[in-house]
Structures are given as C-alpha cells and as structure tokens.
PDB file of N, CA and C in Angstrom:
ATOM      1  N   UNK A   1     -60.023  19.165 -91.727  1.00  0.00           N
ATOM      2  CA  UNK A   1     -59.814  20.116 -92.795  1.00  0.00           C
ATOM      3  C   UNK A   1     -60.599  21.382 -92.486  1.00  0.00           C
ATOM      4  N   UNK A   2     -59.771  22.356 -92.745  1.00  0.00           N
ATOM      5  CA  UNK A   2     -60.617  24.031 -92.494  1.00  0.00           C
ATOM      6  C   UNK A   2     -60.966  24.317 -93.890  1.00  0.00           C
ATOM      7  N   UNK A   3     -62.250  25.288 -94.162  1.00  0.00           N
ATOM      8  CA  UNK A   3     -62.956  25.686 -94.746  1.00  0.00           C
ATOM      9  C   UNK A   3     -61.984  26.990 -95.439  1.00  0.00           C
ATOM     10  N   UNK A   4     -61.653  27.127 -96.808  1.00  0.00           N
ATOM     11  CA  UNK A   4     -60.524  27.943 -97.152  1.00  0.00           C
ATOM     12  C   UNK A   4     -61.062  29.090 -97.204  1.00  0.00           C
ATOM     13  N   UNK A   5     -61.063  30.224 -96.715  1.00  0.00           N
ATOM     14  CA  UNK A   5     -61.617  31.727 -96.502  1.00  0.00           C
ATOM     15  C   UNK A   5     -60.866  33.102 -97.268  1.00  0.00           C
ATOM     16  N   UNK A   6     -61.631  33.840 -98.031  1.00  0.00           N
ATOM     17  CA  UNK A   6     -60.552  34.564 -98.789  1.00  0.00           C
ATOM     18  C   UNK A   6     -61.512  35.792 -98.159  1.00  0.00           C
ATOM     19  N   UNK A   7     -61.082  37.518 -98.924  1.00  0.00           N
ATOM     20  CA  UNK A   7     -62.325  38.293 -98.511  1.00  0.00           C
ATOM     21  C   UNK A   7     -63.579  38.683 -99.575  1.00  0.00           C
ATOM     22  N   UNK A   8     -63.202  37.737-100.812  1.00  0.00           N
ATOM     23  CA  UNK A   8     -64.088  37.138-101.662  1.00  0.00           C
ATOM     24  C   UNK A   8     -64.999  36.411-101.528  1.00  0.00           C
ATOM     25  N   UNK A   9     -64.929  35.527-100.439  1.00  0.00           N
ATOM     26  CA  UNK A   9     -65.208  33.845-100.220  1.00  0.00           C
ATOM     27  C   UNK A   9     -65.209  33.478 -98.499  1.00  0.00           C
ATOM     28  N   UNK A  10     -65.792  34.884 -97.645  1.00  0.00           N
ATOM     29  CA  UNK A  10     -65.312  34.605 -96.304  1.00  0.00           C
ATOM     30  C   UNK A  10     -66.114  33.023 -96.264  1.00  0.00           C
ATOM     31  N   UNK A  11     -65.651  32.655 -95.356  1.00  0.00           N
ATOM     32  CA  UNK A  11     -65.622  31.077 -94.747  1.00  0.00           C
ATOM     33  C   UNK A  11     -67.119  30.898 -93.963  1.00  0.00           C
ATOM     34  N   UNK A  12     -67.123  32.377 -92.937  1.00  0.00           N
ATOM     35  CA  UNK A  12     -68.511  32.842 -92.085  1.00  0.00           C
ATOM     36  C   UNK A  12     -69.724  32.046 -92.625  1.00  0.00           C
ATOM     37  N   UNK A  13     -70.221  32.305 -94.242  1.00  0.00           N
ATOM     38  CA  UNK A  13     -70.934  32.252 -94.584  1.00  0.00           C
ATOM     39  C   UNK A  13     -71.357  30.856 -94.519  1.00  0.00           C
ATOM     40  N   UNK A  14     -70.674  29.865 -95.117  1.00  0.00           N
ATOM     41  CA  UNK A  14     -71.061  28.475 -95.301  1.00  0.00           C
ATOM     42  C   UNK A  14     -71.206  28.235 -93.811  1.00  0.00           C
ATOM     43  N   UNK A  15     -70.596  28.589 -92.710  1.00  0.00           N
ATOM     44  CA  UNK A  15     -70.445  27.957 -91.071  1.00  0.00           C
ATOM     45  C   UNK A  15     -72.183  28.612 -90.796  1.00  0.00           C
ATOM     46  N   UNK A  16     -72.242  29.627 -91.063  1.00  0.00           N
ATOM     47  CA  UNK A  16     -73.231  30.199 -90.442  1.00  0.00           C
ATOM     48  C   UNK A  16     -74.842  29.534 -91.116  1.00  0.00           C
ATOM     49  N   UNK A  17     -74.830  28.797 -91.969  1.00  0.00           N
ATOM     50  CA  UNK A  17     -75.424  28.139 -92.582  1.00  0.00           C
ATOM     51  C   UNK A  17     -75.945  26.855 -92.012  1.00  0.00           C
ATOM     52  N   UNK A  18     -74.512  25.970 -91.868  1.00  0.00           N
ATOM     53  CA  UNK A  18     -74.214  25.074 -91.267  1.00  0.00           C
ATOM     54  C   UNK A  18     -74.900  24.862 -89.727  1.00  0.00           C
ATOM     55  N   UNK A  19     -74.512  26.161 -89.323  1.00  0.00           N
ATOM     56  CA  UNK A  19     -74.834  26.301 -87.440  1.00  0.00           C
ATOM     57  C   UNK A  19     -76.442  26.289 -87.804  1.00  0.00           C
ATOM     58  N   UNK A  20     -76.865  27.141 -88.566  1.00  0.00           N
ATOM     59  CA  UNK A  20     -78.203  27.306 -88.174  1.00  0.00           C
ATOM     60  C   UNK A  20     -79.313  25.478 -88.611  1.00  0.00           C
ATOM     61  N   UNK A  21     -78.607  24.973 -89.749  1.00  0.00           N
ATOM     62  CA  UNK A  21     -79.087  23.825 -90.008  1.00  0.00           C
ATOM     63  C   UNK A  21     -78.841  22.722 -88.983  1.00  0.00           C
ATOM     64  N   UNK A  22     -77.651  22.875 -87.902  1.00  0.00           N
ATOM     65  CA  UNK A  22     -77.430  21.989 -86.638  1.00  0.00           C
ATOM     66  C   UNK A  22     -78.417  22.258 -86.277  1.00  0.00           C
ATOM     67  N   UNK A  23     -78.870  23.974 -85.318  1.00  0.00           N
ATOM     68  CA  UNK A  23     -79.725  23.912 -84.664  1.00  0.00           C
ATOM     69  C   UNK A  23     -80.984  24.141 -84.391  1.00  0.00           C
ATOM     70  N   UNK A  24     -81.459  23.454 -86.400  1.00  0.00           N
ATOM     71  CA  UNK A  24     -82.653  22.985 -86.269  1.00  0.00           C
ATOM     72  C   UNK A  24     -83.291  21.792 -86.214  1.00  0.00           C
ATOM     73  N   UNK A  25     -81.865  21.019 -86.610  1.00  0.00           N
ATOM     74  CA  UNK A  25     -82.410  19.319 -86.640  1.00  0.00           C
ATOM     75  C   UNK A  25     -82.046  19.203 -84.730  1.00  0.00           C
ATOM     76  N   UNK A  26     -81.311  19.559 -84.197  1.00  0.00           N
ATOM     77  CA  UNK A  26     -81.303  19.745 -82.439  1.00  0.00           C
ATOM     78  C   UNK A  26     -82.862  20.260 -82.268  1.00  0.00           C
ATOM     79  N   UNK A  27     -83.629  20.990 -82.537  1.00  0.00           N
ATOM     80  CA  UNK A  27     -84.824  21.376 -81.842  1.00  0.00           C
ATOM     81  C   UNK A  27     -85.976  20.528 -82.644  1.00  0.00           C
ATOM     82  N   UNK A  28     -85.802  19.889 -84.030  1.00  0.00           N
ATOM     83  CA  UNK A  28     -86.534  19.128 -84.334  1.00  0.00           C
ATOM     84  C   UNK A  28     -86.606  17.548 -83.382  1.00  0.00           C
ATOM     85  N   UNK A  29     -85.306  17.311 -82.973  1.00  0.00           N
ATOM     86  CA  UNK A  29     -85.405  16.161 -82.068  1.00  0.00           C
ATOM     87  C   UNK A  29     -85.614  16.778 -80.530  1.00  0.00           C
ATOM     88  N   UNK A  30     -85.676  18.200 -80.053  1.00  0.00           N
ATOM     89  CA  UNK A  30     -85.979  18.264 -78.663  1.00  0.00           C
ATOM     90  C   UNK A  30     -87.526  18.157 -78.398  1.00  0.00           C
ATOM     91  N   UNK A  31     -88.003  19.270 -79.611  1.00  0.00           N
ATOM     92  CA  UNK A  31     -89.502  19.553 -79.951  1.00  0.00           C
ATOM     93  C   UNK A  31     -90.291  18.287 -79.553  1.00  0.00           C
ATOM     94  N   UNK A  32     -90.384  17.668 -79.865  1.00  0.00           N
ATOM     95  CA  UNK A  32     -91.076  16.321 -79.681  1.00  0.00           C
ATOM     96  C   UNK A  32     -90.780  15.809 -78.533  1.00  0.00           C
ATOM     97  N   UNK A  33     -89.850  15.364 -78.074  1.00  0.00           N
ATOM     98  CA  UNK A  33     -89.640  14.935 -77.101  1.00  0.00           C
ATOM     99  C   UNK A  33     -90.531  15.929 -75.476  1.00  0.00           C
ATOM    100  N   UNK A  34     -90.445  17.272 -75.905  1.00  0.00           N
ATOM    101  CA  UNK A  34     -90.841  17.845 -74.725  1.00  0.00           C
ATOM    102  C   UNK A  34     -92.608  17.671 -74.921  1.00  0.00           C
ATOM    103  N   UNK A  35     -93.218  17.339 -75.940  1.00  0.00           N
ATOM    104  CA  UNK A  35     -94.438  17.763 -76.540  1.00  0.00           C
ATOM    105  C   UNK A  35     -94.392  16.107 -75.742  1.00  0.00           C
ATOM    106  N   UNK A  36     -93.915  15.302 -75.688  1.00  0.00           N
ATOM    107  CA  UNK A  36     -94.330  13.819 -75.372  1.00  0.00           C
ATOM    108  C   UNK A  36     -94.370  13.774 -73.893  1.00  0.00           C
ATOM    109  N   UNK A  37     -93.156  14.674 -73.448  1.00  0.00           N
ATOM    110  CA  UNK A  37     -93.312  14.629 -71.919  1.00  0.00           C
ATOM    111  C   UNK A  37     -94.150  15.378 -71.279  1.00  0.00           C
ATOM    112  N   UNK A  38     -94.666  16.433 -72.110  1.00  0.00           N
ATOM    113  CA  UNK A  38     -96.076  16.751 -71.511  1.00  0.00           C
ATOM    114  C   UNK A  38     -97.259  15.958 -72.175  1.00  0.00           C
ATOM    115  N   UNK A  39     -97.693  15.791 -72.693  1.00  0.00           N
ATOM    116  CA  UNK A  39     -98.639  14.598 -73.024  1.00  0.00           C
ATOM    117  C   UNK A  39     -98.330  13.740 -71.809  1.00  0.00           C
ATOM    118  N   UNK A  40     -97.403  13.061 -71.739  1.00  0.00           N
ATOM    119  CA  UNK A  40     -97.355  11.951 -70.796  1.00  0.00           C
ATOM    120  C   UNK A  40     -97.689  12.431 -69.379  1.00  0.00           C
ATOM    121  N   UNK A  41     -97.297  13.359 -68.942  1.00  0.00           N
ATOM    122  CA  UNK A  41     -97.026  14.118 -67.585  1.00  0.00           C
ATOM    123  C   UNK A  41     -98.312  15.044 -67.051  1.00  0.00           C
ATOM    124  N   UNK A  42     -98.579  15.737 -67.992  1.00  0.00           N
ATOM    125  CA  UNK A  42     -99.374  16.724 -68.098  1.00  0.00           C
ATOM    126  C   UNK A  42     -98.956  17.570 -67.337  1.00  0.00           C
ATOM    127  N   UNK A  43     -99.830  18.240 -66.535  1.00  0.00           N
ATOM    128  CA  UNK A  43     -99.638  19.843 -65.679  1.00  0.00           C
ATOM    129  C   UNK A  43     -98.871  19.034 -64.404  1.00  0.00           C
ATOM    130  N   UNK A  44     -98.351  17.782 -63.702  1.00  0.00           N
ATOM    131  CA  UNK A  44     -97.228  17.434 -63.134  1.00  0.00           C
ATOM    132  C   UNK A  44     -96.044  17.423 -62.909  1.00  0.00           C
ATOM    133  N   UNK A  45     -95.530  17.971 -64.298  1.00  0.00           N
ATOM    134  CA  UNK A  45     -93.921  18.699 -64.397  1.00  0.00           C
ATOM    135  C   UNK A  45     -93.610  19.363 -63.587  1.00  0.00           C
ATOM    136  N   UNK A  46     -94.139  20.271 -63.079  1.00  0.00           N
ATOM    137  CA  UNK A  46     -93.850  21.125 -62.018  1.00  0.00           C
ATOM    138  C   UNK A  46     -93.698  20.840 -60.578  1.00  0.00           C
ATOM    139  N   UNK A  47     -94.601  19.667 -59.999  1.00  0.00           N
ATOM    140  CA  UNK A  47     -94.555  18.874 -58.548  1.00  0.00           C
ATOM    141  C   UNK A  47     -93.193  18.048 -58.947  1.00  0.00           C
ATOM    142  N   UNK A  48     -92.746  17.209 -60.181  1.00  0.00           N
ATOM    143  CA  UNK A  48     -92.211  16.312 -60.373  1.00  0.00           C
ATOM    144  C   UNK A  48     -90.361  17.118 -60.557  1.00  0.00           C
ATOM    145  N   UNK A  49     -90.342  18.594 -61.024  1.00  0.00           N
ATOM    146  CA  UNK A  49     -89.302  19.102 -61.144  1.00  0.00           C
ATOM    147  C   UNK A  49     -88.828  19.473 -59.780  1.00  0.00           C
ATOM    148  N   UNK A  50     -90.164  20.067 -59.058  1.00  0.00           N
ATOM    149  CA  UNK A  50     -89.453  20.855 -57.376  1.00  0.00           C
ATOM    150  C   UNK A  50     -89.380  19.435 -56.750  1.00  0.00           C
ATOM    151  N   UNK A  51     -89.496  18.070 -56.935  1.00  0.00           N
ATOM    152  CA  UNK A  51     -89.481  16.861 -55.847  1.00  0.00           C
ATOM    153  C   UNK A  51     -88.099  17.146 -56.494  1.00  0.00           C
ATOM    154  N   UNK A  52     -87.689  16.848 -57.913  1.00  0.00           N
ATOM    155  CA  UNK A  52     -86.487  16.303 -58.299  1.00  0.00           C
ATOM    156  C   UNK A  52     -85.602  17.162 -57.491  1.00  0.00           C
ATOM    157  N   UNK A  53     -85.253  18.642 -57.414  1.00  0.00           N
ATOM    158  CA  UNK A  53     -84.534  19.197 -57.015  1.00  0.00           C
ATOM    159  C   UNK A  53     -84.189  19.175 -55.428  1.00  0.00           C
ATOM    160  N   UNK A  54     -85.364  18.978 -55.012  1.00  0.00           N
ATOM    161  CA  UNK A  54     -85.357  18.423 -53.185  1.00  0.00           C
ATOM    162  C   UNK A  54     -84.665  17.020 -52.952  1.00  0.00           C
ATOM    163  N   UNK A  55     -84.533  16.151 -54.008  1.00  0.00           N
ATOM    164  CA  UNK A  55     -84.142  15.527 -53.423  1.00  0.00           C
ATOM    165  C   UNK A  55     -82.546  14.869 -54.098  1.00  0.00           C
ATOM    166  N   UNK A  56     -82.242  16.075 -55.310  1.00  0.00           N
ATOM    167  CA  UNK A  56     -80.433  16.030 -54.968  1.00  0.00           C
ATOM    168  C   UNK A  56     -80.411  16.744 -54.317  1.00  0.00           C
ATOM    169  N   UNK A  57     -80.450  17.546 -53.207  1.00  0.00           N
ATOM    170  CA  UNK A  57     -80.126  18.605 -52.966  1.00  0.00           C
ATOM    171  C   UNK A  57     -80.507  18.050 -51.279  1.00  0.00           C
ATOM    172  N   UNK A  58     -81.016  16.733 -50.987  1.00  0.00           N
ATOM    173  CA  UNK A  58     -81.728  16.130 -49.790  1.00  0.00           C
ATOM    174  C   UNK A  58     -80.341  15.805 -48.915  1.00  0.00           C
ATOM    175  N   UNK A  59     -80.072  15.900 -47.769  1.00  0.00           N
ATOM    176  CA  UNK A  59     -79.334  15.582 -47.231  1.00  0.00           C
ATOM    177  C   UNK A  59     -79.246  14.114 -45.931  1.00  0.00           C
ATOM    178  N   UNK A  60     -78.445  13.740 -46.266  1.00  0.00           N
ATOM    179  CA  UNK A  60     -78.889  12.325 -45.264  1.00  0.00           C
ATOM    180  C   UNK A  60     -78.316  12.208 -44.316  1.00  0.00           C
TER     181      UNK A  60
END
C-alpha cells in the first residue's frame, strides 16, 4: 500500500520521518557493535584490516 499524497498532505513528510527513525535504530545497533570491536581489538584494527585486505587480494 502507498502512502496517499495530496499538495495538502504531501506524502514526503511522514517518509522523511520514517527514513530518519530507520536510520537511527541502524546506528543504534552499529554504534555498539563498533564500540565492542574496539574494546575487544583495541589499536589492532588497523594491522588486522591491511592483513584482511592482503589476503583476498593474495594470490596463489
């Protein structure tokens, strides 16, 4: 079902609402997650990102 849009009642408004409430419960579940992988990792992310990339990128 589409959202009925007049130029009384544009439609924009409720979507744009909508979008912004997606993409805060999206950064409420990224937020943490990155805050855990540094806790866990610490200042290693960086040796652990340039290995990752060397080695899809590794040829056999």
């Amino acid at each position: 079902a589409t959202m009925p849009s007049t130029f009384k009642h544009p439609a924009r408004v409720p979507m744009w609402k909508g979008a912004k409430v997606a993409y805060f419960f999206i950064a409420m579940c990224l937020f943490p997650m990155a805050i855990g992988g540094f806790w866990a990792y610490g200042n290693q992310v960086s040796r652990i990102k340039s290995n990752c990339l060397s080695i899809c990128y590794k040829q056999s």
